[in-house]
PDB file of N, CA and C in Angstrom:
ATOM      1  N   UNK A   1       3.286   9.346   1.254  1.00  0.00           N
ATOM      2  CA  UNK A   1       3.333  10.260   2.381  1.00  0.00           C
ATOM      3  C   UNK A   1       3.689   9.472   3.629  1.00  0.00           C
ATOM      4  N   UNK A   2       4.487  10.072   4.684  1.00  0.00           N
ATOM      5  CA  UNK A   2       5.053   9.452   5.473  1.00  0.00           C
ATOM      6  C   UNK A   2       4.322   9.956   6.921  1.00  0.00           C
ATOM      7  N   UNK A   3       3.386   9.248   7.775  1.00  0.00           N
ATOM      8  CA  UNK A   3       3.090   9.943   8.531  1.00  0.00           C
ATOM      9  C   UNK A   3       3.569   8.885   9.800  1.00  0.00           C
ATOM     10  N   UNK A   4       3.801   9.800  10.842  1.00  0.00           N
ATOM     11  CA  UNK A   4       4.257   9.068  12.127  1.00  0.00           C
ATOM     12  C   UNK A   4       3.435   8.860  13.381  1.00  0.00           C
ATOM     13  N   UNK A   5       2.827   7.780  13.829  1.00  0.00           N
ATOM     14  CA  UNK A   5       1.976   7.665  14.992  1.00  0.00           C
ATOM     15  C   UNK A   5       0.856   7.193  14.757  1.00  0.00           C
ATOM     16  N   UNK A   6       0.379   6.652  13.457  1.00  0.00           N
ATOM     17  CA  UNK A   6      -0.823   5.953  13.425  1.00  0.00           C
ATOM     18  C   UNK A   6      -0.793   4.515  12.650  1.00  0.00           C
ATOM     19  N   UNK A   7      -1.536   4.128  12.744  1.00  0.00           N
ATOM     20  CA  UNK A   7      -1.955   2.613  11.561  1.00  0.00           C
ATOM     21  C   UNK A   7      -2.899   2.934  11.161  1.00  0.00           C
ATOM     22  N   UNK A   8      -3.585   3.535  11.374  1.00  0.00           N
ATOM     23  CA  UNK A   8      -4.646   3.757  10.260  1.00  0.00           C
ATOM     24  C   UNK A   8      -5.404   4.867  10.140  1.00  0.00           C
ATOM     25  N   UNK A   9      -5.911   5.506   9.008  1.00  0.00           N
ATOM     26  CA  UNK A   9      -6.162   6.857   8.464  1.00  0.00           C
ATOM     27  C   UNK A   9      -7.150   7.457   7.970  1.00  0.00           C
ATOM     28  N   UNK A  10      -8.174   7.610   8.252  1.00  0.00           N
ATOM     29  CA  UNK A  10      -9.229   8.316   7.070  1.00  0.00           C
ATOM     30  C   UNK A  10      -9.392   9.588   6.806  1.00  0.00           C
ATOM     31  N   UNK A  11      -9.669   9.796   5.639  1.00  0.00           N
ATOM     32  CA  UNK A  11      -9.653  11.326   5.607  1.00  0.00           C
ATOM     33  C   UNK A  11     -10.452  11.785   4.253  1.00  0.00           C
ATOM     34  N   UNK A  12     -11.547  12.486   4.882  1.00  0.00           N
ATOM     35  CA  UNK A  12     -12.905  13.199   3.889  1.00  0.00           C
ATOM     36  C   UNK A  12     -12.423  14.047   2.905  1.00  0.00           C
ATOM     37  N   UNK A  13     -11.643  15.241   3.963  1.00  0.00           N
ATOM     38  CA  UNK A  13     -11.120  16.501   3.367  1.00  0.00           C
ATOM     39  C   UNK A  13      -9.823  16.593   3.080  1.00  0.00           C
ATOM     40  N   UNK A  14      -9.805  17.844   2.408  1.00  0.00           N
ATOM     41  CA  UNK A  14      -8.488  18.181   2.114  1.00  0.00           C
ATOM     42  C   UNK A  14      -7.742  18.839   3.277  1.00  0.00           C
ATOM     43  N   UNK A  15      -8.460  19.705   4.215  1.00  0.00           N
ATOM     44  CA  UNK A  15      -8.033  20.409   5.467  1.00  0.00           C
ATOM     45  C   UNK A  15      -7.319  19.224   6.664  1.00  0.00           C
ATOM     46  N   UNK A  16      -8.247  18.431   6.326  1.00  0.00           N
ATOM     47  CA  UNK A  16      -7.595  17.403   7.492  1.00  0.00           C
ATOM     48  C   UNK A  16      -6.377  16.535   6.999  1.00  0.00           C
ATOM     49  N   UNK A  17      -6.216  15.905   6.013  1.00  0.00           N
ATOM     50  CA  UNK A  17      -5.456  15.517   5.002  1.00  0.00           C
ATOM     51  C   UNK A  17      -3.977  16.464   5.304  1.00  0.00           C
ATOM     52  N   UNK A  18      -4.166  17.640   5.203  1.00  0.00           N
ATOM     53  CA  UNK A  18      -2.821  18.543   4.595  1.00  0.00           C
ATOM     54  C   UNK A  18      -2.761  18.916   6.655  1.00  0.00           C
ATOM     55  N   UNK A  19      -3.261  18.800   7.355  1.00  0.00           N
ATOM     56  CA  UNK A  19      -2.881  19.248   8.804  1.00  0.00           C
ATOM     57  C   UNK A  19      -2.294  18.014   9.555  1.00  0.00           C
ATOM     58  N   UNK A  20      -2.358  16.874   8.783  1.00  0.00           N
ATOM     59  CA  UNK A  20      -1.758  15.277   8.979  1.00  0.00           C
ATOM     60  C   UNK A  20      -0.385  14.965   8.769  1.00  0.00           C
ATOM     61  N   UNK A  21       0.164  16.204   7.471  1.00  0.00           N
ATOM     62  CA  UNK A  21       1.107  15.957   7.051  1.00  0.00           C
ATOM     63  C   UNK A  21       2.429  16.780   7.273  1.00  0.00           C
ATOM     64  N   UNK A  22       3.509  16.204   7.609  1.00  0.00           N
ATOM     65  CA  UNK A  22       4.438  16.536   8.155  1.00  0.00           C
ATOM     66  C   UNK A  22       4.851  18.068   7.570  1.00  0.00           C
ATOM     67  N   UNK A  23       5.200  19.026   8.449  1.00  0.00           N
ATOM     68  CA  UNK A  23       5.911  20.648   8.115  1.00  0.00           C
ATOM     69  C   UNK A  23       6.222  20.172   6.679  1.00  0.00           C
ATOM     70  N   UNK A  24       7.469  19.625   6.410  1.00  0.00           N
ATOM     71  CA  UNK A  24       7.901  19.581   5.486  1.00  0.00           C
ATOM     72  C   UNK A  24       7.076  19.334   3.748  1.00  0.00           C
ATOM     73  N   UNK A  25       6.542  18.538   4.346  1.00  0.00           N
ATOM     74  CA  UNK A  25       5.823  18.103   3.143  1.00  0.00           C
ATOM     75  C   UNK A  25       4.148  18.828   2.639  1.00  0.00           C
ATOM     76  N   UNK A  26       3.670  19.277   3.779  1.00  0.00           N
ATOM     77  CA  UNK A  26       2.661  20.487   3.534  1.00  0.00           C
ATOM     78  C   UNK A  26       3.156  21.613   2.857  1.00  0.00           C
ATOM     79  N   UNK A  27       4.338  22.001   3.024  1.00  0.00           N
ATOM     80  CA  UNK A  27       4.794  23.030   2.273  1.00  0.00           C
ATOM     81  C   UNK A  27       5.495  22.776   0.670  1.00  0.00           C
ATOM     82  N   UNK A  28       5.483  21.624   0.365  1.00  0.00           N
ATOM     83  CA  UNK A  28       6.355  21.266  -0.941  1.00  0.00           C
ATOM     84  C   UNK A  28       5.435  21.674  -1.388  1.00  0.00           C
ATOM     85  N   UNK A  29       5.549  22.482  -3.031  1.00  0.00           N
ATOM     86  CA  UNK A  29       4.861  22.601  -4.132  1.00  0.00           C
ATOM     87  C   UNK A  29       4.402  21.563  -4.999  1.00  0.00           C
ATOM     88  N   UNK A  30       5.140  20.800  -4.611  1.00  0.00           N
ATOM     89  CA  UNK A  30       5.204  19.251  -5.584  1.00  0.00           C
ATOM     90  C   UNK A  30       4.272  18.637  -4.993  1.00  0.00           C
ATOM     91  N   UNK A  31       3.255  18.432  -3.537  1.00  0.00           N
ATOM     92  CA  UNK A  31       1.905  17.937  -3.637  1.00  0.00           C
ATOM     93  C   UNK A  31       1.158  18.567  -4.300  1.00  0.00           C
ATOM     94  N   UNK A  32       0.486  17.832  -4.288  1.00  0.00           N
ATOM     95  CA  UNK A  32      -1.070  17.748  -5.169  1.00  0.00           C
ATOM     96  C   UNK A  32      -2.536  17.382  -4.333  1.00  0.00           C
ATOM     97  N   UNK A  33      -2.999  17.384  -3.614  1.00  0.00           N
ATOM     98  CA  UNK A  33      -3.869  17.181  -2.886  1.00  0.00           C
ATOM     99  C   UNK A  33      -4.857  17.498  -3.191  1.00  0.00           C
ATOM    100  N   UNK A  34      -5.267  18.736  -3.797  1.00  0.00           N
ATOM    101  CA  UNK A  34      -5.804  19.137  -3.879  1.00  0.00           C
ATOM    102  C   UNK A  34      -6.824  18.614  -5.294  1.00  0.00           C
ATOM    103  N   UNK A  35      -5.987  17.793  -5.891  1.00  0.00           N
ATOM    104  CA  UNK A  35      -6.319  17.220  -6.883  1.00  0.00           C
ATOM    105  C   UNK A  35      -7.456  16.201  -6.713  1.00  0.00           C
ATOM    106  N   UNK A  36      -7.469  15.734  -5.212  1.00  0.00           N
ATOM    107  CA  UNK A  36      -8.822  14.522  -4.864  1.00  0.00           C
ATOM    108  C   UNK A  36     -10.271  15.203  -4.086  1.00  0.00           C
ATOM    109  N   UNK A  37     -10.637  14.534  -5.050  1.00  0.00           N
ATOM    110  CA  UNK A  37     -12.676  14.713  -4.956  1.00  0.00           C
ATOM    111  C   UNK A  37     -12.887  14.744  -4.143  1.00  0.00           C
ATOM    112  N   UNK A  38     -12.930  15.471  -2.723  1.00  0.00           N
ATOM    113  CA  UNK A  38     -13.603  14.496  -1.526  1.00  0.00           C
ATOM    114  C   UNK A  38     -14.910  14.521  -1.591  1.00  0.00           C
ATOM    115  N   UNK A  39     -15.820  15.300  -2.179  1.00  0.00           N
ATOM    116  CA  UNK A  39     -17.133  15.464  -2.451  1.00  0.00           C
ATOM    117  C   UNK A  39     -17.249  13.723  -3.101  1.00  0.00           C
ATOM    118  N   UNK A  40     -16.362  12.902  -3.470  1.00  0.00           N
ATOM    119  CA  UNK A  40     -16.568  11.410  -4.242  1.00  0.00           C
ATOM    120  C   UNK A  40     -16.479  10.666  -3.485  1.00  0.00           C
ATOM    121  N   UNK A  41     -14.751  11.310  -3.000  1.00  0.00           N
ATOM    122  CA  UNK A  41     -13.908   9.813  -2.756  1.00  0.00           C
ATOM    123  C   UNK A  41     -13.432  10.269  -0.906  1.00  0.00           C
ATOM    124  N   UNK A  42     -13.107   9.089  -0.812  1.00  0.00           N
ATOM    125  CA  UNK A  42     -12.525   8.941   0.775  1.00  0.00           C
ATOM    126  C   UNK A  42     -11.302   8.552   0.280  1.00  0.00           C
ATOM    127  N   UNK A  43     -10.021   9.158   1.339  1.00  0.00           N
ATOM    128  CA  UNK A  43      -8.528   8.310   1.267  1.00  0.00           C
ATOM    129  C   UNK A  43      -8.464   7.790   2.549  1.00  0.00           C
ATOM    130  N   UNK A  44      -8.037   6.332   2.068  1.00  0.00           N
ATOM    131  CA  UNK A  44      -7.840   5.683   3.542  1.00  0.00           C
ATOM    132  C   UNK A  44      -5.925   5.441   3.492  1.00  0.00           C
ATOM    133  N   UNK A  45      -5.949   5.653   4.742  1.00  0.00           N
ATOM    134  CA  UNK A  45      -3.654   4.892   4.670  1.00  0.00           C
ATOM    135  C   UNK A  45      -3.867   4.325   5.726  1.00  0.00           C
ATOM    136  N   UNK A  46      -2.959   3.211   5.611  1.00  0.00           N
ATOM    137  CA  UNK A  46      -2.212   2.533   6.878  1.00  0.00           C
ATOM    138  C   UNK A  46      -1.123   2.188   6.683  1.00  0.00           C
ATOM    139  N   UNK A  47      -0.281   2.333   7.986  1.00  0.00           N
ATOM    140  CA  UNK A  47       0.892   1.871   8.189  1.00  0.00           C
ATOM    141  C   UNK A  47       1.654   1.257   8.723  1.00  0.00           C
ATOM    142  N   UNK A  48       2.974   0.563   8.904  1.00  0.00           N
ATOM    143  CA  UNK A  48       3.444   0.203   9.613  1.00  0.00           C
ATOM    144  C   UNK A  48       4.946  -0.430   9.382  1.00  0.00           C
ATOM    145  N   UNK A  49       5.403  -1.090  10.561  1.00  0.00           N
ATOM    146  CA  UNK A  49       6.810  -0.957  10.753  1.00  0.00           C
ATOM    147  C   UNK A  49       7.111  -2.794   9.635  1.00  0.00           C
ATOM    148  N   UNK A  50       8.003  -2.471   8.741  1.00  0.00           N
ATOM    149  CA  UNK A  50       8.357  -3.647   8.487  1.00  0.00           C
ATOM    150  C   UNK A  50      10.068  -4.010   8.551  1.00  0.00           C
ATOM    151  N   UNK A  51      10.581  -5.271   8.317  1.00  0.00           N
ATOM    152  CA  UNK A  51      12.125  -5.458   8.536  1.00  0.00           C
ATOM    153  C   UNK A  51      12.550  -5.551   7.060  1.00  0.00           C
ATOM    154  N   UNK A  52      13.360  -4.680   6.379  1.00  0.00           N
ATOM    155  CA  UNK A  52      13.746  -4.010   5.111  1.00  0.00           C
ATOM    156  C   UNK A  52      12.906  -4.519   3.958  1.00  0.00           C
ATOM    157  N   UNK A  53      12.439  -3.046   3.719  1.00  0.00           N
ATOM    158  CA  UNK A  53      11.064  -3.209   2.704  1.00  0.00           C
ATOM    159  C   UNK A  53      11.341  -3.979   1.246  1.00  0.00           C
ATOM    160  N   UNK A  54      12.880  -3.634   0.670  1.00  0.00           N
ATOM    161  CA  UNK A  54      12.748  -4.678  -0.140  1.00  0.00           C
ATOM    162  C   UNK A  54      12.668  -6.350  -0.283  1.00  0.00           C
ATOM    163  N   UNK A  55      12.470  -6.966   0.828  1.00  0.00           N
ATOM    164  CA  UNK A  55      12.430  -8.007   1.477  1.00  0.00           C
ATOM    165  C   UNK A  55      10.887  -8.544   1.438  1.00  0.00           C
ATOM    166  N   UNK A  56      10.323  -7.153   1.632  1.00  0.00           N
ATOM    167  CA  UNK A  56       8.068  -7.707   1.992  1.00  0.00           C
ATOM    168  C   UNK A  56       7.491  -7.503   0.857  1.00  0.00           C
ATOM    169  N   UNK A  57       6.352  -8.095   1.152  1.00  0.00           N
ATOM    170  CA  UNK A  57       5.677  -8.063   0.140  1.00  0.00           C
ATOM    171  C   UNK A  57       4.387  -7.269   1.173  1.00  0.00           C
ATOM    172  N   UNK A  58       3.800  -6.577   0.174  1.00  0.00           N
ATOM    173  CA  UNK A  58       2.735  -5.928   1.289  1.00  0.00           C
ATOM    174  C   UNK A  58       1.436  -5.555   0.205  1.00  0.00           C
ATOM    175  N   UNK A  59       0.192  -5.824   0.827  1.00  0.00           N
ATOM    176  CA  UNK A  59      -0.950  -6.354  -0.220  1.00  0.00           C
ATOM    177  C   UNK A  59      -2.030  -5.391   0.905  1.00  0.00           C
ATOM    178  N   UNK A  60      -2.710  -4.183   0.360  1.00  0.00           N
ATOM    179  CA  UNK A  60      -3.961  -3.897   0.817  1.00  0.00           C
ATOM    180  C   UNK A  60      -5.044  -4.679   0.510  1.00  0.00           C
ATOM    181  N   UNK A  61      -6.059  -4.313   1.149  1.00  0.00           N
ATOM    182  CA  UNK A  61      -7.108  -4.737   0.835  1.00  0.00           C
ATOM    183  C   UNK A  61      -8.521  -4.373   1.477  1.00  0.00           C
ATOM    184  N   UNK A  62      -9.747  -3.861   1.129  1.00  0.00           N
ATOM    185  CA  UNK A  62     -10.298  -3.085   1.599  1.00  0.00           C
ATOM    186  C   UNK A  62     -11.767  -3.728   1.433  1.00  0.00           C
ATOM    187  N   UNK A  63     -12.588  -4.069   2.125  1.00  0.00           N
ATOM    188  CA  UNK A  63     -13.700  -4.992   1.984  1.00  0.00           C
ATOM    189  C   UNK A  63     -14.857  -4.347   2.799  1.00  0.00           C
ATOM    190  N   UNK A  64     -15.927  -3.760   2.167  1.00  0.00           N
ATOM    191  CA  UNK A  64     -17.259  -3.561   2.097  1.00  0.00           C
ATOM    192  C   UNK A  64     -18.489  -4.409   2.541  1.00  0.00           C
ATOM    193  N   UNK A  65     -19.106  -4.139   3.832  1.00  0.00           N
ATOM    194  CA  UNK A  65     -19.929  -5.123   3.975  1.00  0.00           C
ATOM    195  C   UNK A  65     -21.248  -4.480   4.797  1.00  0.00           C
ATOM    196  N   UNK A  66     -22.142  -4.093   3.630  1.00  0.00           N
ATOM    197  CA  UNK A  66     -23.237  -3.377   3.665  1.00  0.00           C
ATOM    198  C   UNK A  66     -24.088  -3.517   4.240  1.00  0.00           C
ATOM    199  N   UNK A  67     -24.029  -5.249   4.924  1.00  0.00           N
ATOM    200  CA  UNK A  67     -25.287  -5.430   5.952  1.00  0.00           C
ATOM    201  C   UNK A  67     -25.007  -5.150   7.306  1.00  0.00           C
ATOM    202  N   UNK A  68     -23.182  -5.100   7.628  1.00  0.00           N
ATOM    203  CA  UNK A  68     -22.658  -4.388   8.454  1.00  0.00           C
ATOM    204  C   UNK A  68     -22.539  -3.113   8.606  1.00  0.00           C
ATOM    205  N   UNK A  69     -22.334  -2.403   7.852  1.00  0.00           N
ATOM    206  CA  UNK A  69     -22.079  -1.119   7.518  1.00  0.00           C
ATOM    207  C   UNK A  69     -21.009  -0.692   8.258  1.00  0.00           C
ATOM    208  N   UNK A  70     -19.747  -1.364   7.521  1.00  0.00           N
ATOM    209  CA  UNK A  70     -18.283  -1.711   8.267  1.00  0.00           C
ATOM    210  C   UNK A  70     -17.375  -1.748   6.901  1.00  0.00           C
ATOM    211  N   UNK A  71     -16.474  -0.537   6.621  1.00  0.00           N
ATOM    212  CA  UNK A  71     -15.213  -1.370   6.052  1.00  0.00           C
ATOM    213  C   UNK A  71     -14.262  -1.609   6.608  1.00  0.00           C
ATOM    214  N   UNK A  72     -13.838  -3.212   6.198  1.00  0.00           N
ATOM    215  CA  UNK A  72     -12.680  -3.585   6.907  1.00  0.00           C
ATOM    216  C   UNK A  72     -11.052  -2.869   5.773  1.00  0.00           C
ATOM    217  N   UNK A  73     -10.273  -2.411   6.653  1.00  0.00           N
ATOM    218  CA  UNK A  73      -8.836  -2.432   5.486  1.00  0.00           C
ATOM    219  C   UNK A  73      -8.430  -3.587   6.477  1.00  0.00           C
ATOM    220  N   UNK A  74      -7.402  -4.384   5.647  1.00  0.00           N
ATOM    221  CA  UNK A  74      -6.532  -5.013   6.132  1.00  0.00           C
ATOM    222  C   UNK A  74      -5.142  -5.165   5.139  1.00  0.00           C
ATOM    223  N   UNK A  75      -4.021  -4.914   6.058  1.00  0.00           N
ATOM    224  CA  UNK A  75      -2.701  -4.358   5.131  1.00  0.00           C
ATOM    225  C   UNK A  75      -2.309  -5.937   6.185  1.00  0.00           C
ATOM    226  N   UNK A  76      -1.737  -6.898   4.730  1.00  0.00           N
ATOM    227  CA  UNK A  76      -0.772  -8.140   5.097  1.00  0.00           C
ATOM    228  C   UNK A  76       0.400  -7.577   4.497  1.00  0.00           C
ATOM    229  N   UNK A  77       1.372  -8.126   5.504  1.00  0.00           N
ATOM    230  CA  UNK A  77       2.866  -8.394   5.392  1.00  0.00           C
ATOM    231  C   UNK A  77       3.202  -9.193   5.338  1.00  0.00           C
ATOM    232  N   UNK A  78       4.496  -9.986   4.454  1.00  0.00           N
ATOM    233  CA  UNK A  78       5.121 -11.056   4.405  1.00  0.00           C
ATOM    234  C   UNK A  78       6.297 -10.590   4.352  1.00  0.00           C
ATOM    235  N   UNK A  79       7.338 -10.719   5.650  1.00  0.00           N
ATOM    236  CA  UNK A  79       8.734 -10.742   5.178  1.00  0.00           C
ATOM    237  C   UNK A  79       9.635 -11.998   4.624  1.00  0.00           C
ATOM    238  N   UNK A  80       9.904 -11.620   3.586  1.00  0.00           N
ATOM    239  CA  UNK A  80      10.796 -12.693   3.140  1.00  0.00           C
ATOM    240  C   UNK A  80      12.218 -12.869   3.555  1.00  0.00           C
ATOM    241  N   UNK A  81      12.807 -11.630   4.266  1.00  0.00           N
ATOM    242  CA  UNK A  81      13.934 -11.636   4.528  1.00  0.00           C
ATOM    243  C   UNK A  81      14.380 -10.590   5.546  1.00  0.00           C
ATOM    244  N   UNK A  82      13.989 -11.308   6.520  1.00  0.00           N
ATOM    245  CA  UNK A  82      13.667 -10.154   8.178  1.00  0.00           C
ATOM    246  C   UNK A  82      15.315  -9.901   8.225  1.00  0.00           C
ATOM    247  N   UNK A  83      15.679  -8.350   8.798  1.00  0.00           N
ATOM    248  CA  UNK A  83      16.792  -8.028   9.346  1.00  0.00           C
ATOM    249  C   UNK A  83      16.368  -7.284  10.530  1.00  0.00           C
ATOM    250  N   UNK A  84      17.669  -6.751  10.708  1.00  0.00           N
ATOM    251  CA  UNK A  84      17.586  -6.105  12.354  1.00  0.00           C
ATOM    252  C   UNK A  84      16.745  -4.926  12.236  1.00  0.00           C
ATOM    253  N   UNK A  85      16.981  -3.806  10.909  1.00  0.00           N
ATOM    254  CA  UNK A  85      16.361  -2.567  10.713  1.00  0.00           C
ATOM    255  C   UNK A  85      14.856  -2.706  10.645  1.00  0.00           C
ATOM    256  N   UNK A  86      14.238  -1.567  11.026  1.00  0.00           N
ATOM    257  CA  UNK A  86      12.899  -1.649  10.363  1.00  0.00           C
ATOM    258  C   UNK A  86      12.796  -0.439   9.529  1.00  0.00           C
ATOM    259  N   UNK A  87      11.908  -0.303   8.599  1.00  0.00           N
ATOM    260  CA  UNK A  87      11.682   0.679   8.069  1.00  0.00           C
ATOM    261  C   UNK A  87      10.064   0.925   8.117  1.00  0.00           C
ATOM    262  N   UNK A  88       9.459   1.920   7.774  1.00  0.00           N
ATOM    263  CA  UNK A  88       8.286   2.270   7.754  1.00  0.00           C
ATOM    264  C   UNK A  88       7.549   2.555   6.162  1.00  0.00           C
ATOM    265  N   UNK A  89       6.630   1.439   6.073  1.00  0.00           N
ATOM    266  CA  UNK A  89       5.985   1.951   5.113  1.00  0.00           C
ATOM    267  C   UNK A  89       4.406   2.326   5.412  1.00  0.00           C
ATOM    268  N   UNK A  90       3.720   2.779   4.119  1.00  0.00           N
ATOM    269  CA  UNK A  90       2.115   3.404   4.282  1.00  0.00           C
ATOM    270  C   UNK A  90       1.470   2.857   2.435  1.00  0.00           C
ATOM    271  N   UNK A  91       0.332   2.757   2.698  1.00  0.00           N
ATOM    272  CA  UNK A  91      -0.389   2.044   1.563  1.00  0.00           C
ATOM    273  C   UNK A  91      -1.294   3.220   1.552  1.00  0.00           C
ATOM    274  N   UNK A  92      -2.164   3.602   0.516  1.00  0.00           N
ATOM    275  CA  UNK A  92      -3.139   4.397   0.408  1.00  0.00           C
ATOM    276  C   UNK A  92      -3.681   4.003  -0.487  1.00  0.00           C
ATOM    277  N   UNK A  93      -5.486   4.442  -0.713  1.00  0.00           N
ATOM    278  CA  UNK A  93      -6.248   3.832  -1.743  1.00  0.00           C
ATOM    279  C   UNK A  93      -7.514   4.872  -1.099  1.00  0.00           C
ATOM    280  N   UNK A  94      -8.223   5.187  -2.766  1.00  0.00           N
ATOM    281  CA  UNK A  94      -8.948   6.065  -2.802  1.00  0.00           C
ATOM    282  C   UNK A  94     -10.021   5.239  -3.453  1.00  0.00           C
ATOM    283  N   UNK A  95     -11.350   5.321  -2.027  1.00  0.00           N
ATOM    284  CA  UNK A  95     -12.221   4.893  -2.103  1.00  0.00           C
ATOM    285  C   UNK A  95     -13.616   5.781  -2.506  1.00  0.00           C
ATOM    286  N   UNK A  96     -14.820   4.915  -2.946  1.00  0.00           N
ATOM    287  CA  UNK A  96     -16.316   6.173  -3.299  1.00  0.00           C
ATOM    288  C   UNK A  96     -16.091   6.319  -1.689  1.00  0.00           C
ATOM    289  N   UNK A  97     -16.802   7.596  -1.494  1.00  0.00           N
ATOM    290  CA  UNK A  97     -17.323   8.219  -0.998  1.00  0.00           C
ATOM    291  C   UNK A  97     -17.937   7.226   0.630  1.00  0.00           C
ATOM    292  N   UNK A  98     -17.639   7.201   1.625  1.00  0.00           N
ATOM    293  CA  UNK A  98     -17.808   6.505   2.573  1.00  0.00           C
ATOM    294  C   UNK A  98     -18.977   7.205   3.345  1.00  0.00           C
ATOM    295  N   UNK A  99     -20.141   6.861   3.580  1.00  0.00           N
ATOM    296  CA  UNK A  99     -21.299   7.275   4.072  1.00  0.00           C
ATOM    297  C   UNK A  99     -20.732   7.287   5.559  1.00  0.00           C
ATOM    298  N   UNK A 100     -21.167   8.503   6.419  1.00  0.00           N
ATOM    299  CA  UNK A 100     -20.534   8.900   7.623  1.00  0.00           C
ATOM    300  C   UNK A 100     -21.419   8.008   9.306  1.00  0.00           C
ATOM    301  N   UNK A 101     -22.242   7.241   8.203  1.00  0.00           N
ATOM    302  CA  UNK A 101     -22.935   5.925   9.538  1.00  0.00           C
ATOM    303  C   UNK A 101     -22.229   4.557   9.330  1.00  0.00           C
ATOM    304  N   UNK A 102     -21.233   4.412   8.221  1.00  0.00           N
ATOM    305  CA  UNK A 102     -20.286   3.218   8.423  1.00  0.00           C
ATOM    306  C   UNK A 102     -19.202   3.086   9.148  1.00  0.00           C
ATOM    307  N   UNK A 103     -19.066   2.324  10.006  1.00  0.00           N
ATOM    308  CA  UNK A 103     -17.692   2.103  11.004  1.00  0.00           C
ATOM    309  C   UNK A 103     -16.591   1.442   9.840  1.00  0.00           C
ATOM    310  N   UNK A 104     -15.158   2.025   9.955  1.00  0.00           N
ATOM    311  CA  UNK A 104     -14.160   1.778   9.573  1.00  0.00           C
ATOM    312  C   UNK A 104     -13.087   1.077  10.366  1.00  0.00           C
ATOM    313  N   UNK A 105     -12.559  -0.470  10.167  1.00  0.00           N
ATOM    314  CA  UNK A 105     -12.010  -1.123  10.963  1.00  0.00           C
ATOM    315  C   UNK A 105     -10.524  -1.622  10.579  1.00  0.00           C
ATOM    316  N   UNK A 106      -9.660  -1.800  11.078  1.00  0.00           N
ATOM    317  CA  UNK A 106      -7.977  -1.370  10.379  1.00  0.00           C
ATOM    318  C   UNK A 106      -7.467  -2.776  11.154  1.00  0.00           C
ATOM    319  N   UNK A 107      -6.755  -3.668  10.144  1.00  0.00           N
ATOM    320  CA  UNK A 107      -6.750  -5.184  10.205  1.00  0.00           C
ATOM    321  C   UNK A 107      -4.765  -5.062  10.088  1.00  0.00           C
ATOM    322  N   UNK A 108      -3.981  -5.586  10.915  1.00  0.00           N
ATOM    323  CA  UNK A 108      -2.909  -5.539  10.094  1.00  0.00           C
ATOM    324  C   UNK A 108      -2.707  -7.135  10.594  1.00  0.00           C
ATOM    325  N   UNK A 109      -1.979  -8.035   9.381  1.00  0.00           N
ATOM    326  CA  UNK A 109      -1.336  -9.066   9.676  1.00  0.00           C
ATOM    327  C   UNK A 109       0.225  -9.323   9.160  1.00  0.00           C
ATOM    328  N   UNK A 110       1.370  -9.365  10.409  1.00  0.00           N
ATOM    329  CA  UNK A 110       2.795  -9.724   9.664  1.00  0.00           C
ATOM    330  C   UNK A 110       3.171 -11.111  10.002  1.00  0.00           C
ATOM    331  N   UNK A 111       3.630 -11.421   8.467  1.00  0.00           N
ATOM    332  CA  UNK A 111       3.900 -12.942   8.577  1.00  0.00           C
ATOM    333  C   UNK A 111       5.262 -13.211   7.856  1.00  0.00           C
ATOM    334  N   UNK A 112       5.901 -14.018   8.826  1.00  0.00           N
ATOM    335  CA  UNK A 112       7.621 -14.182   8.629  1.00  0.00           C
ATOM    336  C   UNK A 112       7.351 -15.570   7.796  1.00  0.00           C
ATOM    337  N   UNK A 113       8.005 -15.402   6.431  1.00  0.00           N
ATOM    338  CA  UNK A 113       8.094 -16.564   5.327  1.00  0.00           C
ATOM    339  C   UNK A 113       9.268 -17.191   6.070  1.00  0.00           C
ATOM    340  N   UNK A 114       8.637 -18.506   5.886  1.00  0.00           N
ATOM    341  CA  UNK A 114       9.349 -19.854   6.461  1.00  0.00           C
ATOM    342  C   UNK A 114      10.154 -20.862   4.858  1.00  0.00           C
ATOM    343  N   UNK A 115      11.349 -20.864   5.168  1.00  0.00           N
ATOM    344  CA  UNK A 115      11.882 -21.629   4.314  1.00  0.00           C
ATOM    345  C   UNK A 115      11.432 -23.238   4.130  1.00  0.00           C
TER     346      UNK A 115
END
């Protein structure tokens, strides 16, 4: 899903989820949304601008820390082969159920591979 104007995303429900998502794509028959638990699970996305995606390598990662009561995401980038364009990508991952007294904290790092 392609959304424009954020880095980072959470979302409980399905109402908020499908009011996130672009005209176009709220109306395709071909989502499925409706298909995730939120009574379980949390979806988290982040995004962002990279220089031609077949070029990066891009690695979520989502870390739990209970004495904080903080998850961190952090989405790394590595371009291997920066050009002028950028393109936009988004990562998503469906997490248990996120208790609504934990702070959620959105990490991005881009790193230009050095020959």
């Amino acid at each position: 899903m392609y959304v424009v104007g954020w880095k980072g995303k959470v979302f409980n429900d399905s109402k908020s989820l499908k009011e996130a998502m672009p005209k176009e794509i709220r109306n395709c028959e071909r989502e499925q949304i409706s298909d995730i638990d939120f009574e379980k699970f949390t979806l988290i996305g982040i995004g962002t601008n990279v220089g031609c995606p077949g070029g990066s390598l891009v690695l979520l990662t989502i870390e739990k820390d209970s004495s904080k009561k903080v998850y961190t995401v952090k989405l790394a980038v590595v371009n291997y082969n920066p050009c002028r364009g950028l393109s936009y990508i988004a990562r998503w991952a469906l997490v248990p159920k996120i208790p609504s007294d934990y702070k959620i904290e959105f990490k991005e790092i881009q790193l230009d591979r050095e020959e």
